[in-house]
Protein backbone atom coordinates (compact mmCIF):
# COMPACT_ATOMS: atom_id res chain seq x y z
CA UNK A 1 0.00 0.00 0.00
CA UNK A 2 1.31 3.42 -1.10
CA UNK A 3 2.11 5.61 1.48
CA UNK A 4 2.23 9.74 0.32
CA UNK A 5 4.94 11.79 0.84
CA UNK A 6 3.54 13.89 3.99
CA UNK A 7 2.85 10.59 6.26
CA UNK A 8 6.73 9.13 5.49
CA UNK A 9 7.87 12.83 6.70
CA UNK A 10 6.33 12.77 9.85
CA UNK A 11 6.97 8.82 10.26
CA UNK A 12 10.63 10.51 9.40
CA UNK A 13 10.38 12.87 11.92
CA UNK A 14 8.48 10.89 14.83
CA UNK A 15 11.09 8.05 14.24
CA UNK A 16 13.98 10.79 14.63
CA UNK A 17 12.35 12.41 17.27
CA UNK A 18 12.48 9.09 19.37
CA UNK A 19 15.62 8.62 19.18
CA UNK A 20 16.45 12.28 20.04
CA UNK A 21 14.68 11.56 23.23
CA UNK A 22 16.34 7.96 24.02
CA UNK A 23 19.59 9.53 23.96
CA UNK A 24 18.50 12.71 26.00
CA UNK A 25 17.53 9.83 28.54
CA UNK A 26 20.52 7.57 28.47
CA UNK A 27 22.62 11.03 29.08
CA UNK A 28 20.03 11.99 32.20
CA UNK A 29 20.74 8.65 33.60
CA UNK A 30 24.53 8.41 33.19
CA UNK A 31 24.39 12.68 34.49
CA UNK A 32 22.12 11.12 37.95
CA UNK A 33 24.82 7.66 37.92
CA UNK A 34 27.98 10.40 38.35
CA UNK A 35 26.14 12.78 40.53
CA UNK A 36 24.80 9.73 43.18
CA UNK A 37 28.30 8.26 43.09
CA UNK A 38 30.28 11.37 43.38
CA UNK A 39 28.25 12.27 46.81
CA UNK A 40 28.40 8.77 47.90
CA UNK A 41 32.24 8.78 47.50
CA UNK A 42 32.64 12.43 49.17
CA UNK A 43 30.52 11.14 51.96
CA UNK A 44 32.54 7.96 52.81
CA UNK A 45 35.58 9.67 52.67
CA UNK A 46 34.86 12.20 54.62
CA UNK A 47 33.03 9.42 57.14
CA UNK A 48 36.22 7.21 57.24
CA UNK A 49 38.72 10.55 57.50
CA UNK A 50 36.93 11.43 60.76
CA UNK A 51 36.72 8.05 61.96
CA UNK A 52 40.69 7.80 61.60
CA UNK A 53 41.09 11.11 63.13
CA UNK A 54 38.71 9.91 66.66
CA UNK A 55 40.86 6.64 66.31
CA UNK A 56 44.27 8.89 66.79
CA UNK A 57 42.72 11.03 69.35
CA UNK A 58 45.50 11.26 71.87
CA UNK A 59 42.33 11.26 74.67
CA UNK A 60 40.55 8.14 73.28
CA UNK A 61 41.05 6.49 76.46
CA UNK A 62 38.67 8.61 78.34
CA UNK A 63 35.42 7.62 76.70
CA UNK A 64 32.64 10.16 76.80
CA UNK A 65 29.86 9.80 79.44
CA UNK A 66 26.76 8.66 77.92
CA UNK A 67 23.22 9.63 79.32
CA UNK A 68 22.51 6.31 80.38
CA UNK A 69 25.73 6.44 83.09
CA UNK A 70 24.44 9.42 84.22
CA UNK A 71 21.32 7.90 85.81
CA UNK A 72 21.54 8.03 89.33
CA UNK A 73 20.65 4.47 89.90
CA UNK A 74 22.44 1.35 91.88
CA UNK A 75 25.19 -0.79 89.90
CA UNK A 76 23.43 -3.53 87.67
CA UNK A 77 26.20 -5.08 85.91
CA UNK A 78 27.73 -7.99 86.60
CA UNK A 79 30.88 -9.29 88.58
């Protein structure tokens, strides 16, 4: 069955216009990918740099009080 010239330009155009918008979203998805794992990777190095630092502390032998040892209650723990 014929088809005229008008309908193959906009099956032309539809068809190009698809794939315009396929690659738009393979580039949004890659552009999120980078972003996500850029944070992520700032965020766990930063999370293991202070972690090394409060390891070296030169006080880490004197813990810090927590509120639960503040409770003015009778010794529970055992011998």
């Amino acid at each position: 069955m014929p088809v005229d010239q008008q309908t193959q330009q906009t099956v032309r155009y539809l068809e190009n216009l698809a794939a315009r918008m396929l690659v738009a979203e393979i580039a949004w998805a890659i552009i999120g990918t980078l972003v996500f794992f850029g944070l992520l990777y700032f965020t766990l190095r930063y999370a293991i740099r202070d972690g090394l630092r409060d390891a070296q502390r030169e006080d880490r032998r004197t813990a810090i009080p927590r509120e639960r040892d503040r409770i003015n209650a009778p010794d529970m723990r055992a011998d």
